[in-house]
C-alpha atoms as a PDB file:
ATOM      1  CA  UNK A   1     189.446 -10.737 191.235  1.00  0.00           C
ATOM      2  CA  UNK A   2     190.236  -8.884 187.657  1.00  0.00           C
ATOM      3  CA  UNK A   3     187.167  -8.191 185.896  1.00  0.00           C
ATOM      4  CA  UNK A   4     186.915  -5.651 182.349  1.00  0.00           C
ATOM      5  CA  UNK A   5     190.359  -4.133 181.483  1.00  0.00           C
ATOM      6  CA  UNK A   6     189.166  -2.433 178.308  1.00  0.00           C
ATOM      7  CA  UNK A   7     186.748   0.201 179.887  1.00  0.00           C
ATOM      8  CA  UNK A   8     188.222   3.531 180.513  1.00  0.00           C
ATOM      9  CA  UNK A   9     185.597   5.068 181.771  1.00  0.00           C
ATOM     10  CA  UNK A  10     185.289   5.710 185.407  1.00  0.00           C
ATOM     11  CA  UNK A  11     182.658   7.060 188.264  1.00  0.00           C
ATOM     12  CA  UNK A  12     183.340   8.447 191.854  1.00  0.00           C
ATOM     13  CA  UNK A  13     180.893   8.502 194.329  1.00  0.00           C
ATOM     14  CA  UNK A  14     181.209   9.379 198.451  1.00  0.00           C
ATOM     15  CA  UNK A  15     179.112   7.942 200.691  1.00  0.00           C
ATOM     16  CA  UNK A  16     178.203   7.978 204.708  1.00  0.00           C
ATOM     17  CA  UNK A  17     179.979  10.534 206.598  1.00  0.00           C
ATOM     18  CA  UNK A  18     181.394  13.318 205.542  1.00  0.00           C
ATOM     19  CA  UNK A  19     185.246  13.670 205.957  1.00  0.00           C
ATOM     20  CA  UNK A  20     187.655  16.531 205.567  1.00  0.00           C
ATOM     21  CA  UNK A  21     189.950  14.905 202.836  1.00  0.00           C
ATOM     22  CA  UNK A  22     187.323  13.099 200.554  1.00  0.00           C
ATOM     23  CA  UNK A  23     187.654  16.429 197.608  1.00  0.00           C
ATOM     24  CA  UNK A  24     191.652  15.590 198.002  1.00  0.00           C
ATOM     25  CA  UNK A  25     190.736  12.340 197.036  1.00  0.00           C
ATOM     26  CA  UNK A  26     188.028  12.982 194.672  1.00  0.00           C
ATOM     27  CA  UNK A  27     190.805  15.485 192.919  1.00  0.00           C
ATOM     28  CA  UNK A  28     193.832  13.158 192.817  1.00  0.00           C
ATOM     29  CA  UNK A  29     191.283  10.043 191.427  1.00  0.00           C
ATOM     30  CA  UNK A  30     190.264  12.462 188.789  1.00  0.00           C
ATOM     31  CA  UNK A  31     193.111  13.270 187.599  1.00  0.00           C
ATOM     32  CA  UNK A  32     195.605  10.203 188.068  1.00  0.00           C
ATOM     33  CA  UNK A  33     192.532   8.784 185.655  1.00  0.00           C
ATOM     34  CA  UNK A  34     192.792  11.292 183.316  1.00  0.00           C
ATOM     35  CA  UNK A  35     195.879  11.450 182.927  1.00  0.00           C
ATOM     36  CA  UNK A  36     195.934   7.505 182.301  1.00  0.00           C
ATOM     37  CA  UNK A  37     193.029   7.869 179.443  1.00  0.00           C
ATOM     38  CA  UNK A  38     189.969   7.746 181.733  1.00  0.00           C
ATOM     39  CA  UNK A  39     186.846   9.371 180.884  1.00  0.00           C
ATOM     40  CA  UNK A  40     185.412  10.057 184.759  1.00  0.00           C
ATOM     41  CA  UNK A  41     182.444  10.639 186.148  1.00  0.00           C
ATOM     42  CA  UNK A  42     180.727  11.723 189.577  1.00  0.00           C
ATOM     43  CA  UNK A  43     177.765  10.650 190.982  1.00  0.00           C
ATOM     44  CA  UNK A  44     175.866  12.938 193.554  1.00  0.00           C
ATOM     45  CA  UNK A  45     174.337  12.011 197.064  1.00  0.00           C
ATOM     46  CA  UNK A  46     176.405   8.663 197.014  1.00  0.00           C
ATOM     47  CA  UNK A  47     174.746   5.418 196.371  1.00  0.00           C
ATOM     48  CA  UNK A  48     171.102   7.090 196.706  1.00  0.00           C
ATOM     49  CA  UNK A  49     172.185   9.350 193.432  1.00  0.00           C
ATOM     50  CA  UNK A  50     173.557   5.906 191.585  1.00  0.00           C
ATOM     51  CA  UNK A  51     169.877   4.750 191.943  1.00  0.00           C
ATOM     52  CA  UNK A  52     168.651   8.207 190.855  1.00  0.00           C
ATOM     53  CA  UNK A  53     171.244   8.171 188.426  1.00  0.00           C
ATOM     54  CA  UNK A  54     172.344  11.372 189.247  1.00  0.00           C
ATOM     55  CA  UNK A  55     175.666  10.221 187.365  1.00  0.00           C
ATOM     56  CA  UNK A  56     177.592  13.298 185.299  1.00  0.00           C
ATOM     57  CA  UNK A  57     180.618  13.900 183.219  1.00  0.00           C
ATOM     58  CA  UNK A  58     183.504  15.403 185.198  1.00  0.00           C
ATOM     59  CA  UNK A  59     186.260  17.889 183.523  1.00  0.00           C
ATOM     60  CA  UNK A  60     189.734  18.433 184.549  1.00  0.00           C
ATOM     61  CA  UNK A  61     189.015  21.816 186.377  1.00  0.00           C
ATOM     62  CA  UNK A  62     185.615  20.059 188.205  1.00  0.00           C
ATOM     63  CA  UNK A  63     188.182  19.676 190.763  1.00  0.00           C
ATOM     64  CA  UNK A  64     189.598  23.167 190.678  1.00  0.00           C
ATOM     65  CA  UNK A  65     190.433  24.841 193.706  1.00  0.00           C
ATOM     66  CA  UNK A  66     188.877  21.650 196.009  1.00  0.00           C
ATOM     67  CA  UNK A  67     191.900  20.302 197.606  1.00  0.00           C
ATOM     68  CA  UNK A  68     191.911  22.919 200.500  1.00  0.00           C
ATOM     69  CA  UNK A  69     188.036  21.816 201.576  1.00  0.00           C
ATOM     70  CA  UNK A  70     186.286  20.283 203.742  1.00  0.00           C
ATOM     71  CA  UNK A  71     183.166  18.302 203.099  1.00  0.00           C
ATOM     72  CA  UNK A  72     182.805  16.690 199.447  1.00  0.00           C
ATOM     73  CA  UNK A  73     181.632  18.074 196.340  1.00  0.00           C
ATOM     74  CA  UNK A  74     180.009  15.054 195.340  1.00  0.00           C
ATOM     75  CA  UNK A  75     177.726  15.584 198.449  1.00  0.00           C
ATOM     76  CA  UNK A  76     176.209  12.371 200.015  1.00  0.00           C
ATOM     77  CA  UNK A  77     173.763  10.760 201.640  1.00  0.00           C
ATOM     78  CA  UNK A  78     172.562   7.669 203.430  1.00  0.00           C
ATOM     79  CA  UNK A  79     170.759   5.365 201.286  1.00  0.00           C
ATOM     80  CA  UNK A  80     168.935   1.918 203.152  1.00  0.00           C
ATOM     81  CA  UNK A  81     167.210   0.804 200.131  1.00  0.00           C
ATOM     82  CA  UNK A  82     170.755  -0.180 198.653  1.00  0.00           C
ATOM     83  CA  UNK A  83     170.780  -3.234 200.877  1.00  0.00           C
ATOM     84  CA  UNK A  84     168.148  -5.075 198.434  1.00  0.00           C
ATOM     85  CA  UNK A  85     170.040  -6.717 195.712  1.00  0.00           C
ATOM     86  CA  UNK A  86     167.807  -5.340 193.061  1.00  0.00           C
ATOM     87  CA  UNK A  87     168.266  -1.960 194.047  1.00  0.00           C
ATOM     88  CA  UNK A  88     172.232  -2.438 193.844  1.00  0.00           C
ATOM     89  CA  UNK A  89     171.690  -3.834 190.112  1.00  0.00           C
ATOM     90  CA  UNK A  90     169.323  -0.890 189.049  1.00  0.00           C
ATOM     91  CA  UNK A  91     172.319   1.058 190.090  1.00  0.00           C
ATOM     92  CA  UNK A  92     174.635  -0.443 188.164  1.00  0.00           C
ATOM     93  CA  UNK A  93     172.895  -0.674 185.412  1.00  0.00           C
ATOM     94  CA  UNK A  94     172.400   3.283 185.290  1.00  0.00           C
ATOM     95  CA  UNK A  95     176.502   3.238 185.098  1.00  0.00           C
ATOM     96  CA  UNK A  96     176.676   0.350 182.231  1.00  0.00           C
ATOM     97  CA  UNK A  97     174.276   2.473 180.178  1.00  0.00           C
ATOM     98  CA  UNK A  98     176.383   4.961 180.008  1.00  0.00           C
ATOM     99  CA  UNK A  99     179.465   2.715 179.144  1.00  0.00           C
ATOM    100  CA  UNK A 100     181.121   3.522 182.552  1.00  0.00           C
ATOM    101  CA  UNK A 101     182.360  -0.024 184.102  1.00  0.00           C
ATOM    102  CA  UNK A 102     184.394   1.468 187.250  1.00  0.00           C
ATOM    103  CA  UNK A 103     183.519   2.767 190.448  1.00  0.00           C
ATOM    104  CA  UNK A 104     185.362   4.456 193.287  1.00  0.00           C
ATOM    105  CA  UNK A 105     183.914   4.614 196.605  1.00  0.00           C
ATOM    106  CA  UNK A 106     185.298   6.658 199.384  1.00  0.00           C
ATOM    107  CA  UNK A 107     183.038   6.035 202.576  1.00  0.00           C
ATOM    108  CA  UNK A 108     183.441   4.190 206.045  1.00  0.00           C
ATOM    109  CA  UNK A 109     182.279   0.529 207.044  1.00  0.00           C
ATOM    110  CA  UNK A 110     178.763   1.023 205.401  1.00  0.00           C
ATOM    111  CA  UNK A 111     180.060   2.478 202.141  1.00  0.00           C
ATOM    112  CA  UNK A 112     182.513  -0.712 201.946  1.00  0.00           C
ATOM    113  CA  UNK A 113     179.072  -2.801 202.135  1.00  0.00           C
ATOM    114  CA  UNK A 114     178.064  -1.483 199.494  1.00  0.00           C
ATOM    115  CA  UNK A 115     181.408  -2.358 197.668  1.00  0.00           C
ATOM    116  CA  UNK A 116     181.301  -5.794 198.619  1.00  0.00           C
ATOM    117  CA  UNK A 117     177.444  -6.067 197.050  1.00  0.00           C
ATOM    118  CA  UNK A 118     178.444  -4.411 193.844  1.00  0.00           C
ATOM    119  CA  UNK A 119     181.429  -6.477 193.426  1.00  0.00           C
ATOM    120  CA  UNK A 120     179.283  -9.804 194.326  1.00  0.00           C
ATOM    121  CA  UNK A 121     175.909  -8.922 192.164  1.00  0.00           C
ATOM    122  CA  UNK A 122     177.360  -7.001 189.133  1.00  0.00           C
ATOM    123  CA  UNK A 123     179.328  -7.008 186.735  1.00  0.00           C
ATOM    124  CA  UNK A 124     181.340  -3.506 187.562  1.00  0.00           C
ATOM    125  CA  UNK A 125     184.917  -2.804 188.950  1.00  0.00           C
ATOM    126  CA  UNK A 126     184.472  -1.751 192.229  1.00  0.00           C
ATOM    127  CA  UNK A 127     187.711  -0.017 194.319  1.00  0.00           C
ATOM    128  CA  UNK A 128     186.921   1.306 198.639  1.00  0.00           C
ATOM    129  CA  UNK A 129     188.827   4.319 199.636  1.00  0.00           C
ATOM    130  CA  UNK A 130     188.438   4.891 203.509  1.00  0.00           C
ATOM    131  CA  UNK A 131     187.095   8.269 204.522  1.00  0.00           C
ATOM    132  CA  UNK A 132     185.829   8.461 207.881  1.00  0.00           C
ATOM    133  CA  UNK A 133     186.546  10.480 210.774  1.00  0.00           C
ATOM    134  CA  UNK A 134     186.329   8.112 213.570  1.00  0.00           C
ATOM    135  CA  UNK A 135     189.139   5.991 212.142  1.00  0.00           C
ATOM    136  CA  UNK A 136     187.284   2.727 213.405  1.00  0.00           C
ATOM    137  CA  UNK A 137     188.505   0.419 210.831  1.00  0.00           C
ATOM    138  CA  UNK A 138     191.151  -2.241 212.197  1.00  0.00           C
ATOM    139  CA  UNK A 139     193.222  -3.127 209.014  1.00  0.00           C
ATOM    140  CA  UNK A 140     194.523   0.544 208.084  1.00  0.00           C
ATOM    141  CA  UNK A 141     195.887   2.451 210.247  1.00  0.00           C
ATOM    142  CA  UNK A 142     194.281   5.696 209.411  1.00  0.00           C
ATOM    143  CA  UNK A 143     191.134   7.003 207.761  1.00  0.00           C
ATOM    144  CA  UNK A 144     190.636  10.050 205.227  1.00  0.00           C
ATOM    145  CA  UNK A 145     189.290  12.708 207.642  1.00  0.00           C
ATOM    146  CA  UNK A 146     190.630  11.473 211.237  1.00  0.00           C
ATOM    147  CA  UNK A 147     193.689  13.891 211.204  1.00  0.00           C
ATOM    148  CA  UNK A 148     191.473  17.005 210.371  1.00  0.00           C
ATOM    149  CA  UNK A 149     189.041  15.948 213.185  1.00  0.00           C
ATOM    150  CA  UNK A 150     191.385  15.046 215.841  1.00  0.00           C
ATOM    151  CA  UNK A 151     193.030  19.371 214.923  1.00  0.00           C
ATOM    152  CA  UNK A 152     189.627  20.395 215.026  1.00  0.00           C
ATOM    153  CA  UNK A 153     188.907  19.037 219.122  1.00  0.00           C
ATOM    154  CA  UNK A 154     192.589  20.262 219.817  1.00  0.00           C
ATOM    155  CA  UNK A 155     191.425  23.870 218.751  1.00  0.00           C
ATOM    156  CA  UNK A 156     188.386  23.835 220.341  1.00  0.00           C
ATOM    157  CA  UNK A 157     190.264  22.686 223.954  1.00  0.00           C
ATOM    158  CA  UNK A 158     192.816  25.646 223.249  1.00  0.00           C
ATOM    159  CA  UNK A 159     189.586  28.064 223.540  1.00  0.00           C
ATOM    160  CA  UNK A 160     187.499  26.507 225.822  1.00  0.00           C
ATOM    161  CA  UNK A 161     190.640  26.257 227.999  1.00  0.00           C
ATOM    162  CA  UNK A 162     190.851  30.074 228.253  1.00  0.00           C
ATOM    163  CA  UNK A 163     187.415  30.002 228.967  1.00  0.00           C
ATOM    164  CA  UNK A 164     187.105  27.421 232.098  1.00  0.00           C
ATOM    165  CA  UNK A 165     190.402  28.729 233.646  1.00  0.00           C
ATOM    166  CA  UNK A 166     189.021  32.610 234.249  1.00  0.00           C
ATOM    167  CA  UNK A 167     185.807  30.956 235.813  1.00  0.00           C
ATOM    168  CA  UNK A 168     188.075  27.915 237.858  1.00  0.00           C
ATOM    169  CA  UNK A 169     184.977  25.451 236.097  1.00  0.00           C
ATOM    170  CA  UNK A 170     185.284  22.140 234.784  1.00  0.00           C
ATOM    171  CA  UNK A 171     184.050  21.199 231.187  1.00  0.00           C
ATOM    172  CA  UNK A 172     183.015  17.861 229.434  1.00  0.00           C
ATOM    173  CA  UNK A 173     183.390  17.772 226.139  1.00  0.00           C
ATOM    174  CA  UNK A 174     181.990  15.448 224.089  1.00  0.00           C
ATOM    175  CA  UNK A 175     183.396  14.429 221.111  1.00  0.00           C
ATOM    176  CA  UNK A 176     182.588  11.589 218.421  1.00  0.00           C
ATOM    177  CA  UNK A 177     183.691   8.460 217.065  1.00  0.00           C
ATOM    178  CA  UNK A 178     180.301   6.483 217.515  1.00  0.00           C
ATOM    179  CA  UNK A 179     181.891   3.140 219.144  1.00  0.00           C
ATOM    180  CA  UNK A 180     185.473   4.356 218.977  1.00  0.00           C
ATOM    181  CA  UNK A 181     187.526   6.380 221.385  1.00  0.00           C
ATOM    182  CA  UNK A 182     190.434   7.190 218.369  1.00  0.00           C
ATOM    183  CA  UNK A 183     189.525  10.686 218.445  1.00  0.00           C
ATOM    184  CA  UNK A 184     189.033  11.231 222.077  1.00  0.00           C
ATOM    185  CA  UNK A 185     192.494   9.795 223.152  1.00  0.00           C
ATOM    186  CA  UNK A 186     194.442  11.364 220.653  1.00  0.00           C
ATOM    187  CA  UNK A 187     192.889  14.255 221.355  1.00  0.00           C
ATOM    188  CA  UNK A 188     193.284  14.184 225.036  1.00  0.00           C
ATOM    189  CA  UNK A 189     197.009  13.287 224.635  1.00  0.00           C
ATOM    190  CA  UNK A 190     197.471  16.011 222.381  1.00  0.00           C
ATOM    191  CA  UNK A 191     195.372  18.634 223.821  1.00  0.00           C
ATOM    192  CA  UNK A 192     196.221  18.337 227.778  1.00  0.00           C
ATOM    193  CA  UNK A 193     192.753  16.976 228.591  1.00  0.00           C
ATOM    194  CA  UNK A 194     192.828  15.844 232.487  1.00  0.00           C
ATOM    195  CA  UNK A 195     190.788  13.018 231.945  1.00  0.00           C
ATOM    196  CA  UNK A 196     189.514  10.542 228.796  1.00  0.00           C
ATOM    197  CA  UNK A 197     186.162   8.299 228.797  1.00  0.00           C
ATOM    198  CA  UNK A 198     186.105   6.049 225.911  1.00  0.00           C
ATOM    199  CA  UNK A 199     183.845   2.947 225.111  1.00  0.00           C
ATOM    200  CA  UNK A 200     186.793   0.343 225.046  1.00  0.00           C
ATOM    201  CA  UNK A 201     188.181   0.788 228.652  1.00  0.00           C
ATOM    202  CA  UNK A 202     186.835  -0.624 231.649  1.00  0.00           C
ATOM    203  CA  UNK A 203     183.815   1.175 233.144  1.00  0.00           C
ATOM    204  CA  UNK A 204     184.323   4.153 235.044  1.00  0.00           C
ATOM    205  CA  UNK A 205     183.066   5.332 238.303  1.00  0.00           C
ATOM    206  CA  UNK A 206     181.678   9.085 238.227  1.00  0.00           C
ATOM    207  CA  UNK A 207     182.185   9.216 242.012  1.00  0.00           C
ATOM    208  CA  UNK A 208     185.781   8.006 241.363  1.00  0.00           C
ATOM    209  CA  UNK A 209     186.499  10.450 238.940  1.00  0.00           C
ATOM    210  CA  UNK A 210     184.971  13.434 240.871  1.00  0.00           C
ATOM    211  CA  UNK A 211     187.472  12.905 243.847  1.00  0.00           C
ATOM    212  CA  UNK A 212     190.191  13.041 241.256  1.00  0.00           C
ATOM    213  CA  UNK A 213     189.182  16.538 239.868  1.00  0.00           C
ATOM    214  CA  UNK A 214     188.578  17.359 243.370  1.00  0.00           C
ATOM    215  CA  UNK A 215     192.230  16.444 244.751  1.00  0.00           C
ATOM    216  CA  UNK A 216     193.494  18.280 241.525  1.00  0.00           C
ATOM    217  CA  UNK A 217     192.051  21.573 242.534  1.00  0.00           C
ATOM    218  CA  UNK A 218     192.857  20.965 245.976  1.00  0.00           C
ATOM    219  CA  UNK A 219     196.137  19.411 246.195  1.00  0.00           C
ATOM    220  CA  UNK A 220     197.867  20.280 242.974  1.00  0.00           C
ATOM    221  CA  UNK A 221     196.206  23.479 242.289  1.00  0.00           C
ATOM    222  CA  UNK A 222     194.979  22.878 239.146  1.00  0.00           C
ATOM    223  CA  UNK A 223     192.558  25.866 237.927  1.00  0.00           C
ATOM    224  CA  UNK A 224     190.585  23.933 234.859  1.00  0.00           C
ATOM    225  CA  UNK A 225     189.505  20.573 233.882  1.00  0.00           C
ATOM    226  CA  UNK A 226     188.742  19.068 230.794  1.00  0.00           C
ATOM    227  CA  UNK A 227     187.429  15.712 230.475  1.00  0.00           C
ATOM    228  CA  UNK A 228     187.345  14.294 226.915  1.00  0.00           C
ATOM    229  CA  UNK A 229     183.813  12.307 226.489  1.00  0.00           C
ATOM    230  CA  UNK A 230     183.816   9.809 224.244  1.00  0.00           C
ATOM    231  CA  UNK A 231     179.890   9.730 222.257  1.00  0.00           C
ATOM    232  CA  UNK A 232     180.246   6.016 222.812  1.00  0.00           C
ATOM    233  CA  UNK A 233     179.591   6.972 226.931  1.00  0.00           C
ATOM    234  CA  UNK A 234     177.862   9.595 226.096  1.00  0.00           C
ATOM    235  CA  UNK A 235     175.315   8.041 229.131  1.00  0.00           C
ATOM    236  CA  UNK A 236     177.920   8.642 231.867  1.00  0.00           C
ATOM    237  CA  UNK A 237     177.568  12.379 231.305  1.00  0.00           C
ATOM    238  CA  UNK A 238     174.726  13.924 233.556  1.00  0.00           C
ATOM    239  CA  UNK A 239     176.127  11.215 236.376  1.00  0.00           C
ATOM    240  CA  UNK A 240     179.593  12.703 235.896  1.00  0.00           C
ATOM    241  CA  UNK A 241     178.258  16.162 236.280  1.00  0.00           C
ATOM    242  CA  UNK A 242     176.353  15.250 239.319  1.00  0.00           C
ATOM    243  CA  UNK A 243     179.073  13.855 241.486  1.00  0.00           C
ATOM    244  CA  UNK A 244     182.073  16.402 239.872  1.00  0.00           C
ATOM    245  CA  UNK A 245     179.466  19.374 240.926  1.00  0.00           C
ATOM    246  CA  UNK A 246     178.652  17.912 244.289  1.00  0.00           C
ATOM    247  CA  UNK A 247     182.592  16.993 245.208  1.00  0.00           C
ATOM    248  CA  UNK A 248     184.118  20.428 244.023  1.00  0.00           C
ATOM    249  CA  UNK A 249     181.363  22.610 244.479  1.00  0.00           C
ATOM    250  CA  UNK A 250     182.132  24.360 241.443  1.00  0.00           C
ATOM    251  CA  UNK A 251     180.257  24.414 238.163  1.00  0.00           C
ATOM    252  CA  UNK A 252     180.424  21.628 235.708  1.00  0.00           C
ATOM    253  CA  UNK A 253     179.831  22.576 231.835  1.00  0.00           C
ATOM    254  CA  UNK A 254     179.142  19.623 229.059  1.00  0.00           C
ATOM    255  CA  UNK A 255     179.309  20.634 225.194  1.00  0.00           C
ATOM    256  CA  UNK A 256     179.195  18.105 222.209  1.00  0.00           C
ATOM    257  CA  UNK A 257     181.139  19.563 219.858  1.00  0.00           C
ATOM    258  CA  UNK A 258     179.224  17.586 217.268  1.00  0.00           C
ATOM    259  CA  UNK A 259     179.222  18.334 213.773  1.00  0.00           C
ATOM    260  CA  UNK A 260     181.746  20.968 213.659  1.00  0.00           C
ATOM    261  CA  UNK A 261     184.623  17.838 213.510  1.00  0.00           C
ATOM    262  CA  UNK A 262     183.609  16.493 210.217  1.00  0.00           C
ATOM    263  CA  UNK A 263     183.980  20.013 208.233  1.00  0.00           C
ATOM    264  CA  UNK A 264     187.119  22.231 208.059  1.00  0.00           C
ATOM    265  CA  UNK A 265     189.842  22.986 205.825  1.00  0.00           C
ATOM    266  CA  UNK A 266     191.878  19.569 205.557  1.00  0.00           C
ATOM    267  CA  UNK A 267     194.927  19.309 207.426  1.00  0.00           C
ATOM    268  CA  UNK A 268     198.332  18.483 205.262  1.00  0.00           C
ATOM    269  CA  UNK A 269     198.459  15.070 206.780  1.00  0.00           C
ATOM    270  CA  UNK A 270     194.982  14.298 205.569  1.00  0.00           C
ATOM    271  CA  UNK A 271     195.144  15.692 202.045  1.00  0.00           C
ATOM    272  CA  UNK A 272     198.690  13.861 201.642  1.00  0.00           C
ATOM    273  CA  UNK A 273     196.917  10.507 202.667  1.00  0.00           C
ATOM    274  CA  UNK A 274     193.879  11.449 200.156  1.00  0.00           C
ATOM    275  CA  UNK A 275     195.793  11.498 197.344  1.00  0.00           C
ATOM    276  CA  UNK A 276     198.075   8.428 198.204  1.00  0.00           C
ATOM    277  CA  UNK A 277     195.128   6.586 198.613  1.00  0.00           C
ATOM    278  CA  UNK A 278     193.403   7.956 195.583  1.00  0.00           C
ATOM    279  CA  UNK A 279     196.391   6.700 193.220  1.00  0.00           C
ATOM    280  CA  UNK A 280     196.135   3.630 194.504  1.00  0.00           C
ATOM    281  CA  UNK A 281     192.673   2.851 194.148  1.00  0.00           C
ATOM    282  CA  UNK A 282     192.913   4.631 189.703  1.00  0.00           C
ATOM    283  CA  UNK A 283     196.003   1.939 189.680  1.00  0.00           C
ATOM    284  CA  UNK A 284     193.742  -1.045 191.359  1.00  0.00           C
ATOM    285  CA  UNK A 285     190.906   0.000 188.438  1.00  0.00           C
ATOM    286  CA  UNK A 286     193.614   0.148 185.536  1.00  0.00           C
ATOM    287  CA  UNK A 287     194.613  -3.840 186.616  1.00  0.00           C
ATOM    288  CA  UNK A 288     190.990  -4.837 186.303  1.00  0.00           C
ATOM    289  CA  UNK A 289     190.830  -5.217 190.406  1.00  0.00           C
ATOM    290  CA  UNK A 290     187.333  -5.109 192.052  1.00  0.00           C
ATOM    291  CA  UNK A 291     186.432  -5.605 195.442  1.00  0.00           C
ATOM    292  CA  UNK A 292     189.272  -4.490 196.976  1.00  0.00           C
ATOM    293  CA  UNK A 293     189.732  -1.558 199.592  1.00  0.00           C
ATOM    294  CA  UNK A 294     192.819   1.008 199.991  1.00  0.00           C
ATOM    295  CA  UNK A 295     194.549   1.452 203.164  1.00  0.00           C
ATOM    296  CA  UNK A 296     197.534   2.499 205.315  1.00  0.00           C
ATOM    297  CA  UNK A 297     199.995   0.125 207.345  1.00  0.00           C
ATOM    298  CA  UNK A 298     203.540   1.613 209.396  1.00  0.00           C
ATOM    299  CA  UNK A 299     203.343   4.341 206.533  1.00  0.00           C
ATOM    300  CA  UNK A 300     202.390   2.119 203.180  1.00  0.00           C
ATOM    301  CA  UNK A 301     199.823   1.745 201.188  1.00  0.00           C
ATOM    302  CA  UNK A 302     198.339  -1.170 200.569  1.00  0.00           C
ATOM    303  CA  UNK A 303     195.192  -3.012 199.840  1.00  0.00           C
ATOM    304  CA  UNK A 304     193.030  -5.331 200.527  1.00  0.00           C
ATOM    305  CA  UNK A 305     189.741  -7.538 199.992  1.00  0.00           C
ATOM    306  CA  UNK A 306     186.601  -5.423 201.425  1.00  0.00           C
ATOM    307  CA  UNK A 307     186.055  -8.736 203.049  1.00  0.00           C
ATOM    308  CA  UNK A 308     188.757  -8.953 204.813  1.00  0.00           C
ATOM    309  CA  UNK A 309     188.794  -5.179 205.914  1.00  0.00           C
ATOM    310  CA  UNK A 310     185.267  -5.678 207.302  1.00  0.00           C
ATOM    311  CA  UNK A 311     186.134  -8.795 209.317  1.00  0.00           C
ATOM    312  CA  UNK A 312     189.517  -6.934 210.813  1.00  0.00           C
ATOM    313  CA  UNK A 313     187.790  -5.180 214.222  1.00  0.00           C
ATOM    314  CA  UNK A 314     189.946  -1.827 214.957  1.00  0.00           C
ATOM    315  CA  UNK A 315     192.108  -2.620 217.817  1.00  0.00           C
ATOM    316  CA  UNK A 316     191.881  -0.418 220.813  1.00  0.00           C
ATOM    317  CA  UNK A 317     195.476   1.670 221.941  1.00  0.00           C
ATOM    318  CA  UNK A 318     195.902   0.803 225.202  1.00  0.00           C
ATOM    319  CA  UNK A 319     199.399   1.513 225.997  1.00  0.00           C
ATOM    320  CA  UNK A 320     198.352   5.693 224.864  1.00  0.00           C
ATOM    321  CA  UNK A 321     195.329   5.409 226.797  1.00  0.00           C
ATOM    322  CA  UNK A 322     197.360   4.310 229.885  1.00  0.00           C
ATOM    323  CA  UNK A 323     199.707   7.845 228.802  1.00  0.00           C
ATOM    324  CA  UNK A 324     196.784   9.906 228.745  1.00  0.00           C
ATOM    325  CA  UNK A 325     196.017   8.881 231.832  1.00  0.00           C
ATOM    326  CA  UNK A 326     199.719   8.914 233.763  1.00  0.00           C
ATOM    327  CA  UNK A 327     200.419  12.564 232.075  1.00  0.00           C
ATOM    328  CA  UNK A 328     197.345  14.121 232.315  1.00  0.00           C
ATOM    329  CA  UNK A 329     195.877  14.764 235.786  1.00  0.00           C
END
């Protein structure tokens, strides 16, 4: 749906999350827009600073030197009140007075939410950029952030892998993704895990699984595990160190790796996809298109409704999660 194609002016807010890959993106939409005529704007601590109308002017060199990092310099935040329609127009209205008619949102399924309600109940031009590490959105292919996360489990196997081998233990490491196993399979494919647990499969047994390690020290004379935990199962993990312990008799370590997968430098592939996206969603905002999301598909990008990306569930891999499993144990 085209809306205004007059105003030039232009706000940037992230939201949810944050993902390595959203200042790439924040730097590319900043400048594309400038470079078109745009006056831009950022708004801190995502759609909870649009209702504080923490909303300020942004220069050329604002995004100086930002590519290369992780987090976002817009910061954000998690904002609940935003679900009540009168709270979404307060926030709009705190753009319209200061003549700014466009939005940008880079965020993951609940930052497109918000899209779709400022698209519906005001008058602004409102354009989704995905940026989420857990890459749980079904109609692109990949998320702002994913890449950088999925390089920042594959380091930390590298080390912990020196680790558990001197000591012959076994470690679970838990990684996240909230309902999605993207991270954890790619990871384990990349990374030589032994074994992957992730929400979409079919259940596994503990018991099972500890007479696998077992035979692997045994037969094949394996001297480490790894076994990539999806947080999704995150409740199969004190049962899985139970039986692995009691089977092998040797000592079973879990670590979340937690918040250390959403920060780091940016890999190339995730900065490249930043500012791909970023174009896309300035160009979307110089036609007068609102509601609409950016994504990836076989290598293009593309967009969509917000709609549409919200009803598309993220289809599970199975045919690499049946690889991980055949090349890993």
């Amino acid at each position: 749906m085209a809306k205004n194609l007059t105003n030039k002016n232009l706000a940037i807010l992230t939201s949810g999350g944050d993902a390595s890959g959203m200042n790439a993106a924040i730097r590319t939409a900043l400048r594309f827009a400038m470079h078109n005529g745009y006056e831009v704007y950022g708004v801190m601590h995502g759609y909870q600073g649009l209702v504080n109308d923490e909303i300020f002017k942004m220069e050329y060199k604002s995004v100086s030197n930002t590519v290369h990092t992780g987090g976002t310099i817009l910061r954000t935040s998690r904002c609940l009140e935003f679900k009540d329609p009168e709270v979404q127009k307060k926030a709009a209205q705190n753009l319209i007075n200061r003549g700014i008619e466009n939005l940008i949102v880079i965020g993951g399924d609940g930052s497109f939410h918000g899209v779709e309600a400022l698209h519906e109940n005001t008058e602004l031009n409102v354009i989704g950029i995905p940026g989420t590490i857990d890459n749980d959105m079904g109609y692109t292919d990949s998320t702002i952030g994913f890449d950088t996360a999925c390089n920042t489990v594959i380091d930390a196997i590298l080390k912990l892998r020196d680790t558990i081998t001197s000591h012959d233990r076994i470690m679970i490491l838990e990684v996240m993704g909230r309902d999605s196993g993207n991270i954890a399979i790619n990871s384990a494919v990349a990374g030589g895990a032994e074994y992957v647990i992730v929400p979409e499969a079919s259940p596994v047994d503990p018991v099972e699984i500890a007479k696998s390690v077992k035979k692997g020290y045994d037969v094949k004379g394996k001297t480490s595990t790894i076994i990539l935990l999806a947080e999704g199962v995150n409740y199969l993990k004190d049962d899985l160190i139970k039986e692995i312990s009691e089977a092998t008799g040797r000592r079973v370590n879990h670590m979340a790796l937690g918040y250390m997968q959403r920060g780091g430098n940016p890999t190339v592939a995730d900065r490249v996809l930043a500012a791909r996206m970023a174009q896309r969603a300035v160009e979307l905002i110089m036609c007068g298109q609102s509601g609409r999301v950016v994504g990836i598909r076989g290598g293009d990008i593309y967009d969509t409704t917000v709609l549409e990306a919200l009803r598309i569930p993220k289809e599970f891999d199975e045919k690499l999660y049946d690889l991980a499993k055949v090349i890993s144990k």
